[in-house]
C-alpha atoms as a PDB file:
ATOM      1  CA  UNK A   1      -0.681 -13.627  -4.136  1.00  0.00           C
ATOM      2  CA  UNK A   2      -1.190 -11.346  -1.231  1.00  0.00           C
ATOM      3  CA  UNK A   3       1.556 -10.322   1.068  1.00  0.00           C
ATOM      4  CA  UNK A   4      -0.238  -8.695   3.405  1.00  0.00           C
ATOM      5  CA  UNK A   5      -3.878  -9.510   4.779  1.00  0.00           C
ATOM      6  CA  UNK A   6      -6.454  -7.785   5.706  1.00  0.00           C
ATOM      7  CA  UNK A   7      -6.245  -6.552   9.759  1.00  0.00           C
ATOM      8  CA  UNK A   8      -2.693  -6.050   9.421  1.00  0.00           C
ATOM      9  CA  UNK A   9      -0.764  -2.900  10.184  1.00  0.00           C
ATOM     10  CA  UNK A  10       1.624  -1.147   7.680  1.00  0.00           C
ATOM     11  CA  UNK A  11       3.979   1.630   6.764  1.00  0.00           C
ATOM     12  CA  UNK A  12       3.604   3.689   3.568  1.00  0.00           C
ATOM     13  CA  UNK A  13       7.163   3.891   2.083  1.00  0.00           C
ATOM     14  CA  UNK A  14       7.260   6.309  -1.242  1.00  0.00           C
ATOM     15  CA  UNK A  15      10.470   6.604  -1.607  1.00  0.00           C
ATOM     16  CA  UNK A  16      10.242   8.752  -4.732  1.00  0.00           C
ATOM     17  CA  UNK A  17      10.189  12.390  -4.087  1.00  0.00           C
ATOM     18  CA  UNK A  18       8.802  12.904  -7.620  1.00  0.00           C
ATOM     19  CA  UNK A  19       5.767  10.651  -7.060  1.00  0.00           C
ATOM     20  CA  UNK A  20       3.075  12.980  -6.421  1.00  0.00           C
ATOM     21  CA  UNK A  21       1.867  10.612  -3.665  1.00  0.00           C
ATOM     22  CA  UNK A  22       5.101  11.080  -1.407  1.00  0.00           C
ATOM     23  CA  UNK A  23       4.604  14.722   0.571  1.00  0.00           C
ATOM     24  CA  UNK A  24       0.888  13.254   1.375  1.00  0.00           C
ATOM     25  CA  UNK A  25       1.447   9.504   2.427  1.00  0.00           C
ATOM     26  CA  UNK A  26       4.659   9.006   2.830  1.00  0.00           C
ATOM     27  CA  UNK A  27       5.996   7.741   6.108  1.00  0.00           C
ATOM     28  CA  UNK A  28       2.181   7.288   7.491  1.00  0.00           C
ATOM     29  CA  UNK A  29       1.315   4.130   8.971  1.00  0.00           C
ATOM     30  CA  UNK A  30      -2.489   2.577   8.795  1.00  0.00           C
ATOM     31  CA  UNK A  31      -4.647  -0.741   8.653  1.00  0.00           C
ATOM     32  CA  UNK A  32      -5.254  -3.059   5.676  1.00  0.00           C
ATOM     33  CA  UNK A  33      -8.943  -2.917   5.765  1.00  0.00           C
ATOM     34  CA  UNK A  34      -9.337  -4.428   2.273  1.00  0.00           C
ATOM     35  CA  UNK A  35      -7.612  -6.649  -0.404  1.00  0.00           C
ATOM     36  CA  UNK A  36      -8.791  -5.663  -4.079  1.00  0.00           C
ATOM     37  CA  UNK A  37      -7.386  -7.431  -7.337  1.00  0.00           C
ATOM     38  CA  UNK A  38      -7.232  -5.549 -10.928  1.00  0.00           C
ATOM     39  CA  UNK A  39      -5.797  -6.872 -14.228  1.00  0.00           C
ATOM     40  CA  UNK A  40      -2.591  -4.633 -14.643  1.00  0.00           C
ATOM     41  CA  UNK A  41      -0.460  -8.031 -14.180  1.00  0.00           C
ATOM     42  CA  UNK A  42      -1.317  -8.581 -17.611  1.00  0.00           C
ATOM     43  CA  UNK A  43       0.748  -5.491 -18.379  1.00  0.00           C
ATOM     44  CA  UNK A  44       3.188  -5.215 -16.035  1.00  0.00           C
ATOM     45  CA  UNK A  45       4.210  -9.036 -16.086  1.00  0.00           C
ATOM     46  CA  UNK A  46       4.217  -8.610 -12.105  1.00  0.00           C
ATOM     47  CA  UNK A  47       2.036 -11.460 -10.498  1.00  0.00           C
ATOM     48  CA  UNK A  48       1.727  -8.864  -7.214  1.00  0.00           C
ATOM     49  CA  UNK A  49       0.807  -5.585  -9.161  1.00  0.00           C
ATOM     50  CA  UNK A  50      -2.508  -6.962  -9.470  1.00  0.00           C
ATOM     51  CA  UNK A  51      -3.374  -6.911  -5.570  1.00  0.00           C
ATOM     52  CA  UNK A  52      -3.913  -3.460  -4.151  1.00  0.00           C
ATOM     53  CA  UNK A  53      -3.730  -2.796  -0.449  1.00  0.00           C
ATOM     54  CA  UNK A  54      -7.015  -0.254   0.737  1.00  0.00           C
ATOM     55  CA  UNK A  55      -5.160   1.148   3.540  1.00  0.00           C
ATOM     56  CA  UNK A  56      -6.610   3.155   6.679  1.00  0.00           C
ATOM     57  CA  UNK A  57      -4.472   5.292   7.328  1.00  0.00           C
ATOM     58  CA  UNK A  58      -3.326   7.387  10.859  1.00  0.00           C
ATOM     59  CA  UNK A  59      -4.974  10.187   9.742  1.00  0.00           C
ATOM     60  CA  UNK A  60      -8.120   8.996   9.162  1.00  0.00           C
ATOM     61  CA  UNK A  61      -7.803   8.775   5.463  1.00  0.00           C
ATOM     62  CA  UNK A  62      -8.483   5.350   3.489  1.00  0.00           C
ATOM     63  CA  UNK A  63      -6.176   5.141   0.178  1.00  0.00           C
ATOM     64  CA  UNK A  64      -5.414   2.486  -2.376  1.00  0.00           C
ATOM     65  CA  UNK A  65      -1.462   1.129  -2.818  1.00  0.00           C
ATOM     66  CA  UNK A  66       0.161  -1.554  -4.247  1.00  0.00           C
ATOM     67  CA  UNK A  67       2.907  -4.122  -2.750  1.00  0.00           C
ATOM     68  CA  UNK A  68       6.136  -2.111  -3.560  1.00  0.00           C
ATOM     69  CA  UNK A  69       4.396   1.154  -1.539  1.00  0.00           C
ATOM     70  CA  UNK A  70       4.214  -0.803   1.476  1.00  0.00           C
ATOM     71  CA  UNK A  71       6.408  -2.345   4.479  1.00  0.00           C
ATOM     72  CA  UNK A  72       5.654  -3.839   7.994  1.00  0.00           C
ATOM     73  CA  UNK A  73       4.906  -1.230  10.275  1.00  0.00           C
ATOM     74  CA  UNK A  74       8.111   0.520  12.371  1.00  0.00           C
ATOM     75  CA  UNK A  75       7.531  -0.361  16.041  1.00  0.00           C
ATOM     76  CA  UNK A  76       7.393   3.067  17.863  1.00  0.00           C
END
């Protein structure tokens, strides 16, 4: 159950100060440039926590997010 697909462009939205992801990714924008699958659905319950988005981000920088870290891209 993936949301977004590879090729597509996104915003990373952290919304939580206290995540220690937010001051470094926050607010960036980048590239799906891979769709990976793990088993944490089993955990969580969550059908889409087991896709995670490998992003490319603006900066150059490729990092792994899930579904609720992510939105369409704003238009600048």
């Amino acid at each position: 159950m993936s949301h977004f697909t590879k090729g597509d462009r996104v915003r990373v939205d952290i919304p939580d100060t206290t995540d220690p992801d937010h001051d470094r990714h926050h607010g960036l924008h980048g590239r799906v440039v891979g769709v990976l699958e793990d088993g944490v659905s089993e955990i969580t319950g969550g059908d889409r926590d087991t896709v995670i988005y490998r992003i490319e981000l603006e900066n150059v920088e490729t990092a792994d997010f899930r579904w609720h870290d992510l939105r369409p891209p704003i238009d600048e």
